[in-house]
N, C-alpha and C. Protein backbone atom coordinates (compact mmCIF):
# COMPACT_ATOMS: atom_id res chain seq x y z
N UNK A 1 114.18 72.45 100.56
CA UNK A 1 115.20 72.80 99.60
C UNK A 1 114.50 73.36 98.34
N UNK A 2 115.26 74.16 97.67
CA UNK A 2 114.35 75.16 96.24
C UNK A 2 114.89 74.06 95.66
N UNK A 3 113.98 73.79 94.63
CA UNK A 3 115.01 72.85 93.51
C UNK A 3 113.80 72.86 92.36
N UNK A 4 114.46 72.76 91.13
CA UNK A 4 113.76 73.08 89.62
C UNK A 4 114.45 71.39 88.95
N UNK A 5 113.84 71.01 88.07
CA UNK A 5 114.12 70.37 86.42
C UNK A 5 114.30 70.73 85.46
N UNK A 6 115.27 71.32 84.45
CA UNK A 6 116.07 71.83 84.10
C UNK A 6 116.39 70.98 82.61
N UNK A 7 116.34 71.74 81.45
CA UNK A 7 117.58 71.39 80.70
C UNK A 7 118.29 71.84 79.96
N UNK A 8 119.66 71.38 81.05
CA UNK A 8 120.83 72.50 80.27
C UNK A 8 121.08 73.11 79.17
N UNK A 9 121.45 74.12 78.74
CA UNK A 9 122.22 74.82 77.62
C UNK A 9 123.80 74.54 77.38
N UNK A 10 123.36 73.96 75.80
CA UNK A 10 124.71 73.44 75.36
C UNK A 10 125.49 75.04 75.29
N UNK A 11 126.67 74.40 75.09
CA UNK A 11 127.80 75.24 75.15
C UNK A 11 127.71 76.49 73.76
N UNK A 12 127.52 75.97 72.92
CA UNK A 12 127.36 76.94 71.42
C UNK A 12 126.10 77.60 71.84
N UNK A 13 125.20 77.50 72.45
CA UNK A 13 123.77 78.43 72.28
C UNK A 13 124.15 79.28 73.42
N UNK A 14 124.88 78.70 75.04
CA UNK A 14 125.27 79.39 76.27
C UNK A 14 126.35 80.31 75.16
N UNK A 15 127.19 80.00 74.77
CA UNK A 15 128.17 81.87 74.31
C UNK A 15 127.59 82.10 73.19
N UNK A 16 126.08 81.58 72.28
CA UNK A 16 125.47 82.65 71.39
C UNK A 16 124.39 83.53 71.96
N UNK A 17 124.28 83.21 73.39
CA UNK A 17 122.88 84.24 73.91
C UNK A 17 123.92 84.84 75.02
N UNK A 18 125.34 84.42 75.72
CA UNK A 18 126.07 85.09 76.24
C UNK A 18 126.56 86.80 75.38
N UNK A 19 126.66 86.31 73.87
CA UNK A 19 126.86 87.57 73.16
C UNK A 19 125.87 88.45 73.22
N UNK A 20 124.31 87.63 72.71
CA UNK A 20 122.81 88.36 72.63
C UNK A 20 122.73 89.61 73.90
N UNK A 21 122.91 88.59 75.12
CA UNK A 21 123.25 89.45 76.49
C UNK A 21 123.94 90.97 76.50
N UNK A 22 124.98 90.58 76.39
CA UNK A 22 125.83 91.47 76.48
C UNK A 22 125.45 93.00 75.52
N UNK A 23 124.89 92.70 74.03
CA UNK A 23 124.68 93.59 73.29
C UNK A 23 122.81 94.49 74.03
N UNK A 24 122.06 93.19 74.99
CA UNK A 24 121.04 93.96 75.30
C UNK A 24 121.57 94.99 76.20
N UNK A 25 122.90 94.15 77.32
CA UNK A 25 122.74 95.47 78.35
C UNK A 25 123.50 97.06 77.43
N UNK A 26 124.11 97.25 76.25
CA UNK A 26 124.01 98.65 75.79
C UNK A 26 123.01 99.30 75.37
N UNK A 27 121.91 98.16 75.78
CA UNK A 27 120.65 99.35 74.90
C UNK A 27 119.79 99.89 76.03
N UNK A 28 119.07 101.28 75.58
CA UNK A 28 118.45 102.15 76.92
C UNK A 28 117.90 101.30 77.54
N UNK A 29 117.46 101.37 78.91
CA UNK A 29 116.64 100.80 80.04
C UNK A 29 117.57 99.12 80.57
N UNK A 30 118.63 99.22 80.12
CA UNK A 30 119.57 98.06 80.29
C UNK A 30 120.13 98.22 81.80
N UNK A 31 120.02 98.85 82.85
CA UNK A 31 120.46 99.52 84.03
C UNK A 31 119.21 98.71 84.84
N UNK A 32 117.74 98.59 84.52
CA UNK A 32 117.14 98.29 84.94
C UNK A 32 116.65 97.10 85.27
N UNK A 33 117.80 95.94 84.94
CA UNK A 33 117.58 94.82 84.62
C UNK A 33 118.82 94.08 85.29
N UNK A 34 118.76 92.65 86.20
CA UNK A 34 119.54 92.25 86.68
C UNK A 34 119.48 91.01 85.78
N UNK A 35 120.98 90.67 85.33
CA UNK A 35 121.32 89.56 84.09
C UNK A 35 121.99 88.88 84.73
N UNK A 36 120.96 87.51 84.23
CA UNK A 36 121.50 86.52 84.59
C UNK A 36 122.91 86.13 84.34
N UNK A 37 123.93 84.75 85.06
CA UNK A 37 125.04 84.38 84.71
C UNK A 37 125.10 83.48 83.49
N UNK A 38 126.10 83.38 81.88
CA UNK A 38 125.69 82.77 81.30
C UNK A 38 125.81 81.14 82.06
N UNK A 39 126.36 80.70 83.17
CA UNK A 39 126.56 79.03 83.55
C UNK A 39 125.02 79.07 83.99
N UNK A 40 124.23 80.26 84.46
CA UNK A 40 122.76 80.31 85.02
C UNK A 40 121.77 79.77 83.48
N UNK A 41 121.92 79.52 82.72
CA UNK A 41 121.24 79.56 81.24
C UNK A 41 120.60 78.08 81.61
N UNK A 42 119.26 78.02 81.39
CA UNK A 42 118.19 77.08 81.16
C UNK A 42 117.16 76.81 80.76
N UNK A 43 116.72 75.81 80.65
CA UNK A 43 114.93 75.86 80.55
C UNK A 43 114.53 74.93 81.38
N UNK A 44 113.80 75.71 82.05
CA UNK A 44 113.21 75.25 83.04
C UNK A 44 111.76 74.03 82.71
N UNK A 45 111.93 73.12 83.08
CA UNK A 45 110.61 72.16 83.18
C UNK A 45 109.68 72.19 84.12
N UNK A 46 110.26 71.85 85.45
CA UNK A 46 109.53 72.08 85.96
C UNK A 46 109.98 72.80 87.63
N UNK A 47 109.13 73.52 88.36
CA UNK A 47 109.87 74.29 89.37
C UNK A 47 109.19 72.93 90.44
N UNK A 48 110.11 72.39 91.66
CA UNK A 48 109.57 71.78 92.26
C UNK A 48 108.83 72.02 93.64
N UNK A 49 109.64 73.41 93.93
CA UNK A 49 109.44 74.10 94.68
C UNK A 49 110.12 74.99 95.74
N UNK A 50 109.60 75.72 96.40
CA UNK A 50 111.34 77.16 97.53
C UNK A 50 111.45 75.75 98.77
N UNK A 51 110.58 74.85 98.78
CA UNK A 51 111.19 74.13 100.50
C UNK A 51 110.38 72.29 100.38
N UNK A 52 111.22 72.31 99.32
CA UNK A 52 110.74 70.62 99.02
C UNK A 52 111.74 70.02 100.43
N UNK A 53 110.84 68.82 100.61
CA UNK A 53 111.48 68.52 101.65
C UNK A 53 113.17 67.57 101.52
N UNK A 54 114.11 67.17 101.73
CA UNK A 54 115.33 66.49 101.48
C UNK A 54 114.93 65.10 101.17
N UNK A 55 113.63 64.43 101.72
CA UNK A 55 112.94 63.20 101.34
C UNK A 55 112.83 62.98 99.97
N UNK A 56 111.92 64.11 99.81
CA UNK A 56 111.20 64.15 98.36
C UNK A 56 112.55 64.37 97.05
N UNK A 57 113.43 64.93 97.53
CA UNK A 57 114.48 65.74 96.67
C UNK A 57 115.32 63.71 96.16
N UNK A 58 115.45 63.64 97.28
CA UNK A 58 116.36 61.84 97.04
C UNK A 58 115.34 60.92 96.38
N UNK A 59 113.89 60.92 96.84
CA UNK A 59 112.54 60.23 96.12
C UNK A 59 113.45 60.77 94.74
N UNK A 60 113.30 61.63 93.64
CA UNK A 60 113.31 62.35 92.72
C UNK A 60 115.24 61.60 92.60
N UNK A 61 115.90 62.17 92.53
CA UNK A 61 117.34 61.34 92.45
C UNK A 61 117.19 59.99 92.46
N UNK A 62 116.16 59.12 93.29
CA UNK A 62 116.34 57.88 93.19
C UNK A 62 115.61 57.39 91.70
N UNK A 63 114.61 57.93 91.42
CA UNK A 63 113.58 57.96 90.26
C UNK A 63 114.17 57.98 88.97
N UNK A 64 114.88 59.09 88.63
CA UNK A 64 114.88 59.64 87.43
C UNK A 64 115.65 58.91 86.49
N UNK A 65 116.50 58.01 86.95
CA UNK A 65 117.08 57.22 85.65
C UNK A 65 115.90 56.02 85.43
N UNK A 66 115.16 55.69 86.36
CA UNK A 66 114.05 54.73 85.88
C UNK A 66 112.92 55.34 85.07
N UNK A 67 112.86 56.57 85.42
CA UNK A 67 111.58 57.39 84.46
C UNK A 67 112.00 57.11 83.11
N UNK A 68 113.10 57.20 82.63
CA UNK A 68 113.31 56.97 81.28
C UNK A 68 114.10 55.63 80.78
N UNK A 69 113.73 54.64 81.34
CA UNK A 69 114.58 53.52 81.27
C UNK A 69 114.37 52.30 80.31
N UNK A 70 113.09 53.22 79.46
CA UNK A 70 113.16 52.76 77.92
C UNK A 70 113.73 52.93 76.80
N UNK A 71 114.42 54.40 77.84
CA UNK A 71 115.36 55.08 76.91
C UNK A 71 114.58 56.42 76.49
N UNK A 72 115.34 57.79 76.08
CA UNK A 72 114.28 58.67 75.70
C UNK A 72 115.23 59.70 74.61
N UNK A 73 115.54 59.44 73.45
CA UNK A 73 116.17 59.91 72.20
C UNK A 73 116.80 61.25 72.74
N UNK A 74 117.96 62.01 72.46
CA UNK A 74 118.29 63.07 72.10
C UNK A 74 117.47 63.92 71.03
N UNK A 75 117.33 65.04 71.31
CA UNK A 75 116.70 65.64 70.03
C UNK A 75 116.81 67.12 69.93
N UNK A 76 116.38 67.96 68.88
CA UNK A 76 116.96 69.23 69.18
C UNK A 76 115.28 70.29 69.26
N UNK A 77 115.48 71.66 69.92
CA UNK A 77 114.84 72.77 70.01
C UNK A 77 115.17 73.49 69.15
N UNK A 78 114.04 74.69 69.20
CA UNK A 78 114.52 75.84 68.20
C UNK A 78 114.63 76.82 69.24
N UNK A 79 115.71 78.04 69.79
CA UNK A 79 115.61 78.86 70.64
C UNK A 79 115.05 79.99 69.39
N UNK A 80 114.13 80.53 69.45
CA UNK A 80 113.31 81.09 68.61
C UNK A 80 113.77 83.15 68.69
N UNK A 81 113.18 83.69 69.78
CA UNK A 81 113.57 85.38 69.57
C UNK A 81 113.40 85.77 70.65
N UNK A 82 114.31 86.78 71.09
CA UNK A 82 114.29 87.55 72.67
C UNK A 82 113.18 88.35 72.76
N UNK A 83 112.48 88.52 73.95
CA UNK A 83 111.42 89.46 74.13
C UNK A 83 110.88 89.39 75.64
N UNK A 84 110.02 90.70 75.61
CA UNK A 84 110.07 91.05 77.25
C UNK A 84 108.31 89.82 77.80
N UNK A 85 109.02 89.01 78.96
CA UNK A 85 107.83 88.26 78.99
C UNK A 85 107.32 88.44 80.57
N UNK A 86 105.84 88.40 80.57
CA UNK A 86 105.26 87.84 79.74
C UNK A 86 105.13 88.57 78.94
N UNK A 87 103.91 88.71 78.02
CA UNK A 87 103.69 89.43 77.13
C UNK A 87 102.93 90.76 77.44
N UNK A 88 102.58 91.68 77.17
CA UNK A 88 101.48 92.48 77.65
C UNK A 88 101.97 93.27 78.13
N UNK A 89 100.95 94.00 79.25
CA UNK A 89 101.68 94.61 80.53
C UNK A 89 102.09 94.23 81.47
N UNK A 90 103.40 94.97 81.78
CA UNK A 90 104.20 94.24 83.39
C UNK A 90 104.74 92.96 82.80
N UNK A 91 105.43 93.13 82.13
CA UNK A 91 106.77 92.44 82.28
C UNK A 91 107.45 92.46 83.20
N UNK A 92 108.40 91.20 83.59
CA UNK A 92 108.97 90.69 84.49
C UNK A 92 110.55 90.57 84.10
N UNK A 93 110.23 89.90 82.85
CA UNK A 93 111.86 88.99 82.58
C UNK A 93 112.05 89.05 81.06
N UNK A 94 113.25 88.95 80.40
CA UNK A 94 113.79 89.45 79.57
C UNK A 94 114.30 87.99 79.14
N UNK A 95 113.48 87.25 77.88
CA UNK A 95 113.75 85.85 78.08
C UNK A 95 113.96 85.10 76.43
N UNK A 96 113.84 84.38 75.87
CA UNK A 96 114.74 83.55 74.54
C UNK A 96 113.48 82.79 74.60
N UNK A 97 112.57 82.64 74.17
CA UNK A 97 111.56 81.80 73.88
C UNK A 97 111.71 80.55 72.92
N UNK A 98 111.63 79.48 73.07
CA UNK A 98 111.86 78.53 72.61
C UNK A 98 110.58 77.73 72.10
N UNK A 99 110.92 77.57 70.66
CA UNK A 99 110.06 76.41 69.96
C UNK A 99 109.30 75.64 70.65
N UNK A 100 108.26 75.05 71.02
CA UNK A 100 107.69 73.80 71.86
C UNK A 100 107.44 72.65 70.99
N UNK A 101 108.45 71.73 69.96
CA UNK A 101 107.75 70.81 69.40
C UNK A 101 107.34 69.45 70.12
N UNK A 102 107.20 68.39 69.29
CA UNK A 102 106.80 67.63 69.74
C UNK A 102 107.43 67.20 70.97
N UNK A 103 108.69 66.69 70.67
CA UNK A 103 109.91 66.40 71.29
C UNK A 103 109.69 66.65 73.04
N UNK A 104 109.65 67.86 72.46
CA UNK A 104 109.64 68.73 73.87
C UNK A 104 108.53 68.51 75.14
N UNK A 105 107.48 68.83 74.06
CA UNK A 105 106.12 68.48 74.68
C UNK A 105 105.81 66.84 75.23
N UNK A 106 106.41 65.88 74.75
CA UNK A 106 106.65 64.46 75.15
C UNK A 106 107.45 64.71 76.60
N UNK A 107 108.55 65.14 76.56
CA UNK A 107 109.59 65.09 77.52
C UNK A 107 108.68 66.07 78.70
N UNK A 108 108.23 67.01 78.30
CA UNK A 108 107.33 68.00 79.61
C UNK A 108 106.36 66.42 79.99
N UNK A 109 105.36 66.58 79.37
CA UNK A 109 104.50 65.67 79.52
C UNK A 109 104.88 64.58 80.16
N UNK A 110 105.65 63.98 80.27
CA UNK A 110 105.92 62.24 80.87
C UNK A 110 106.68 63.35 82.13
N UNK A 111 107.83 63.99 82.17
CA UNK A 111 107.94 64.61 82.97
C UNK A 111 107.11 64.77 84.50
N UNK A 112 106.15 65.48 84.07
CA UNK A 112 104.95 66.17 85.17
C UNK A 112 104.78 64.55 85.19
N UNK A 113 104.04 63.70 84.70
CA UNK A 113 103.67 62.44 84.43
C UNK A 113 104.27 61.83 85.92
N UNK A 114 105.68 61.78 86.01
CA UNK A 114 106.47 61.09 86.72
C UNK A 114 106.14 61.67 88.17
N UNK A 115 106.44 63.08 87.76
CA UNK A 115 106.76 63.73 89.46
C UNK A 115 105.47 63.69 90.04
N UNK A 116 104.16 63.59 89.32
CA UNK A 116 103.16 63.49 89.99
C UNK A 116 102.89 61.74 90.97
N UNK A 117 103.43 61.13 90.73
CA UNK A 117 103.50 59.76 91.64
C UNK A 117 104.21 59.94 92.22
N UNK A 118 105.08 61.04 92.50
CA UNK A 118 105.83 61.16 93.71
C UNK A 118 105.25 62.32 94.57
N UNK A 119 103.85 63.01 93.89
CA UNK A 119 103.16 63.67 94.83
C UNK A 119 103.71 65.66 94.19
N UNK A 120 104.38 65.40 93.88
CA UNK A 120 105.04 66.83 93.11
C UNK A 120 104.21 67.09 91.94
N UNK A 121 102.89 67.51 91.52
CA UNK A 121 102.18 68.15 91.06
C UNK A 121 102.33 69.44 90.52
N UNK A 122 102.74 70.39 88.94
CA UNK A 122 102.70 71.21 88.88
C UNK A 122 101.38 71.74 88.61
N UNK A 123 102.02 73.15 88.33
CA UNK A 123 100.86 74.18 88.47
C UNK A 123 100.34 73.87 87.33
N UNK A 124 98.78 74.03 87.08
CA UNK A 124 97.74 74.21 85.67
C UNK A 124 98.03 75.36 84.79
N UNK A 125 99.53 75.00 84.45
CA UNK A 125 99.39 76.37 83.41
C UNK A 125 100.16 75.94 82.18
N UNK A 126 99.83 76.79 80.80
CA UNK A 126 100.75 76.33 79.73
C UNK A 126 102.12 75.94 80.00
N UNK A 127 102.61 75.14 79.10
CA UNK A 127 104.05 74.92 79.18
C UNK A 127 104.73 76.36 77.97
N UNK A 128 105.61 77.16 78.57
CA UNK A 128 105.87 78.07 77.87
C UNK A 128 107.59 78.27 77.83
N UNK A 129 108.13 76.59 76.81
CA UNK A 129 109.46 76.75 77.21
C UNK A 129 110.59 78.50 76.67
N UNK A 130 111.21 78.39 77.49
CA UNK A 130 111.84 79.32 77.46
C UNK A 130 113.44 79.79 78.12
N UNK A 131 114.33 80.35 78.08
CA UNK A 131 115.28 80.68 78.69
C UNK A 131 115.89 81.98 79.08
N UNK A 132 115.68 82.21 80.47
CA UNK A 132 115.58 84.07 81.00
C UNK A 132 117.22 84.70 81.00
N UNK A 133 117.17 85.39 80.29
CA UNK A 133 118.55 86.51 80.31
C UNK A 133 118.74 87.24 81.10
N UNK A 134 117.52 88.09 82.10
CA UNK A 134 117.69 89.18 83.02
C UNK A 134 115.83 89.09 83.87
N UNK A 135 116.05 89.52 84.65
CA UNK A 135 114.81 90.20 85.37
C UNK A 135 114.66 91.40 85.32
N UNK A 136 113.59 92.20 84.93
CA UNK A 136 113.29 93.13 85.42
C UNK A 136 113.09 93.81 86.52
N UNK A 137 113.80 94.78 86.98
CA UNK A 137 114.25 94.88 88.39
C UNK A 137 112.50 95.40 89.21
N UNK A 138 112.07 96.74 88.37
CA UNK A 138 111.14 97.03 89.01
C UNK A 138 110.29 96.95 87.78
N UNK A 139 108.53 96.62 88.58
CA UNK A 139 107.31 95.95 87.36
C UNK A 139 107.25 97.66 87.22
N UNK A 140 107.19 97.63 85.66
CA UNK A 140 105.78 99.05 85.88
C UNK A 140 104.78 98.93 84.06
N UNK A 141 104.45 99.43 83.51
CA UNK A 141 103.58 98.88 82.56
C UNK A 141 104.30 99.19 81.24
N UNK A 142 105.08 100.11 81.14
CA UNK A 142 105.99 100.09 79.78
C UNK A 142 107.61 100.80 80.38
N UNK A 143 107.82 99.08 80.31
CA UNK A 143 109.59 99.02 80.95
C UNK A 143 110.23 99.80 80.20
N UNK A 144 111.01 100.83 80.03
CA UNK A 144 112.25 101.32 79.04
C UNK A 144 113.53 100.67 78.54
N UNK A 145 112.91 99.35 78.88
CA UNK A 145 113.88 98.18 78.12
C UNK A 145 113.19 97.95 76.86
N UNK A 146 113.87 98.14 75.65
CA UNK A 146 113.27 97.66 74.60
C UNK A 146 114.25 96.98 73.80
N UNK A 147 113.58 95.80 73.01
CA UNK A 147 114.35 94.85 72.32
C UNK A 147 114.65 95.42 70.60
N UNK A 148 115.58 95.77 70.01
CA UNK A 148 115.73 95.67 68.31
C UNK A 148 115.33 94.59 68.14
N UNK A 149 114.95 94.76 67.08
CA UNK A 149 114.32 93.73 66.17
C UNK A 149 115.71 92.87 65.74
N UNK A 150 116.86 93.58 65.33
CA UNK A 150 118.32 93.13 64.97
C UNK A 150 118.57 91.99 66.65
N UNK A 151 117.96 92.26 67.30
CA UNK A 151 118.80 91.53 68.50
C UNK A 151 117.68 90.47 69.01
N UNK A 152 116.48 90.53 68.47
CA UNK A 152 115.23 90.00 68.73
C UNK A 152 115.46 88.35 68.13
N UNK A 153 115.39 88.17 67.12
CA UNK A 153 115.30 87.26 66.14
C UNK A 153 116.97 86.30 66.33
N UNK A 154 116.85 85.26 66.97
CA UNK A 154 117.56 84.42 67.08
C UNK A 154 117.82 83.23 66.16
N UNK A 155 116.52 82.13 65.97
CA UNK A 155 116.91 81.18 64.93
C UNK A 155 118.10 80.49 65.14
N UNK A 156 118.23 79.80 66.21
CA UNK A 156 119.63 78.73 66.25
C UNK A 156 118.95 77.06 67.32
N UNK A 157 119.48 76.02 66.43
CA UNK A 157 118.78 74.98 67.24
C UNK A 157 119.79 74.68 68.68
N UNK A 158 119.24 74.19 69.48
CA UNK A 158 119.79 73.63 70.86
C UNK A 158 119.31 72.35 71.02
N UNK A 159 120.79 71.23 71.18
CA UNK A 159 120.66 69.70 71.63
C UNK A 159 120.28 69.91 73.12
N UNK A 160 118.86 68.64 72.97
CA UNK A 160 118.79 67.95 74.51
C UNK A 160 119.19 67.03 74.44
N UNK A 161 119.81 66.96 75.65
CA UNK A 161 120.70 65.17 75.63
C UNK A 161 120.57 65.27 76.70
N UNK A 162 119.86 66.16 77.79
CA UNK A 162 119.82 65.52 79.23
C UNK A 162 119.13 66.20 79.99
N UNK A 163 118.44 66.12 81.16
CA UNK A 163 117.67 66.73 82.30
C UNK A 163 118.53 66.70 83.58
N UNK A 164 118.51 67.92 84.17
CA UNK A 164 118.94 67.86 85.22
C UNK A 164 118.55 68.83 86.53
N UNK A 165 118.33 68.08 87.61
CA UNK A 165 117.68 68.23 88.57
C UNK A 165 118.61 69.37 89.56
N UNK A 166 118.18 70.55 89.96
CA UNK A 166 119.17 71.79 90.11
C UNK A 166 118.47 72.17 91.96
N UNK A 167 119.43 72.10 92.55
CA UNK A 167 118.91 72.85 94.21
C UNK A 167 119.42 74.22 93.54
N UNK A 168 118.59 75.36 93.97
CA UNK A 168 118.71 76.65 93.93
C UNK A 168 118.54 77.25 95.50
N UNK A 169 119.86 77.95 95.13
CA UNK A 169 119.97 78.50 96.64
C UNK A 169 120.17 80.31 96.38
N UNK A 170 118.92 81.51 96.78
CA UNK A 170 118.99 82.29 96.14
C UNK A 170 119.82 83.18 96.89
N UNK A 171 120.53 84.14 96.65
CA UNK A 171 121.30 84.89 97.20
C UNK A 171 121.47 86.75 96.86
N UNK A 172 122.03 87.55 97.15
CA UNK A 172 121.58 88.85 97.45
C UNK A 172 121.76 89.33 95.42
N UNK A 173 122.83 88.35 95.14
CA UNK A 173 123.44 89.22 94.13
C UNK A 173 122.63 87.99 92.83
N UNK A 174 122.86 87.06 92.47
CA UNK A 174 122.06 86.11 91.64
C UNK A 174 121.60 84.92 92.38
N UNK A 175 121.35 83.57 92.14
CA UNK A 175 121.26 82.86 92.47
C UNK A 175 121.82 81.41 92.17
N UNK A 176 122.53 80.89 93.02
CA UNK A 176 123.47 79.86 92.93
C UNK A 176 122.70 78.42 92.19
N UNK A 177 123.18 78.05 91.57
CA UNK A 177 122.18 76.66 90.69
C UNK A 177 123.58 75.49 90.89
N UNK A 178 122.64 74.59 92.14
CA UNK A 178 123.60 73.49 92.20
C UNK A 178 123.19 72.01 91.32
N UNK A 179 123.73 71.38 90.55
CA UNK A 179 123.37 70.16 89.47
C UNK A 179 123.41 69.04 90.75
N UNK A 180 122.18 68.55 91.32
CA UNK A 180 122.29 67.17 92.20
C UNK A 180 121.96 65.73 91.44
N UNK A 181 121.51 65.71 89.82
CA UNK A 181 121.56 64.61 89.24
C UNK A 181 120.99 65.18 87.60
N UNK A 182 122.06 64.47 86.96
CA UNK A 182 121.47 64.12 85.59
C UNK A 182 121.38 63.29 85.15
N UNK A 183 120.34 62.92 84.09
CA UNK A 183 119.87 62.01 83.54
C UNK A 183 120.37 62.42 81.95
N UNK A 184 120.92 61.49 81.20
CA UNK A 184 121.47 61.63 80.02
C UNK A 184 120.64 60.47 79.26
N UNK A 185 120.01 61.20 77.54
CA UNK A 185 119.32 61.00 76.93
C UNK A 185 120.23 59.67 76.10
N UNK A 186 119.61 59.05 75.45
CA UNK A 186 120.58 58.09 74.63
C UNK A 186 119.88 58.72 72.87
């Protein structure tokens, strides 16, 4: 089964980057880009993988309210400014980069922490939270998607109050994101 860790987008930031959206696809090279659904809006923690097994997926459901069963605060992000990521050449995705404070970095951290005793190990790479608006349909080294600076610069905070564990099932046109458990922050 595909399945990711996830945490949701509250409702006020989902219809303030639903607007952001909408104003990128009028700008040139906007044709070239398949946009996401705003109910698709996340940040991703951690990807678990395209064919975890149904074992491991219930391991993980059975877990996750004990991972935090000291309790683990609500707290807020900064969704920071749109831009084509990664950075450089060959861009991919068209994404809302988000603040990494402490907060965050605790919750990644114990996170990976957890899933690794269940053998789910992520990859050795920065944590680079974030939330994707579109893909870039085809790579090439200077996309004709370009961001205004007016549409760039976001500055709005987003509540976490919960993690939730998502089967992704991908399909021709987007990809379906099913919620199989959340865990709610106190």
């Amino acid at each position: 089964m595909r399945s990711f860790i996830a945490i949701p987008i509250d409702a006020a930031c989902s219809r303030m980057l639903e607007g952001v959206q909408q104003k990128l696809q009028e700008q040139h090279g906007a044709e070239q880009v398949v946009w996401f659904l705003p109910e698709n809006f996340h940040l991703t923690l951690h990807f678990l993988g395209a064919n975890v097994p149904e074992e491991k997926i219930e391991q993980v459901i059975q877990a996750m309210d004990s991972w935090f069963a000291n309790g683990f605060p609500c707290f807020e992000v900064e969704l920071d400014r749109v831009e084509l990521f990664p950075s450089g050449p060959y861009p991919h995705t068209i994404v809302v980069s988000v603040q990494n404070n402490t907060q965050l970095q605790r919750l990644f951290s114990s996170l990976e922490a957890y899933l690794a005793t269940l053998g789910l190990e992520g990859k050795k790479r920065d944590f680079l939270p974030h939330i994707s608006l579109g893909r870039i349909k085809v790579r090439c080294k200077q996309p004709s998607m370009h961001i205004p600076e007016q549409l760039a610069v976001i500055k709005m905070p987003m509540l976490v109050d919960r993690i939730t564990l998502f089967e992704s099932e991908l399909t021709l046109r987007e990809p379906i994101y099913t919620p199989l458990k959340n865990h709610y922050f106190v």
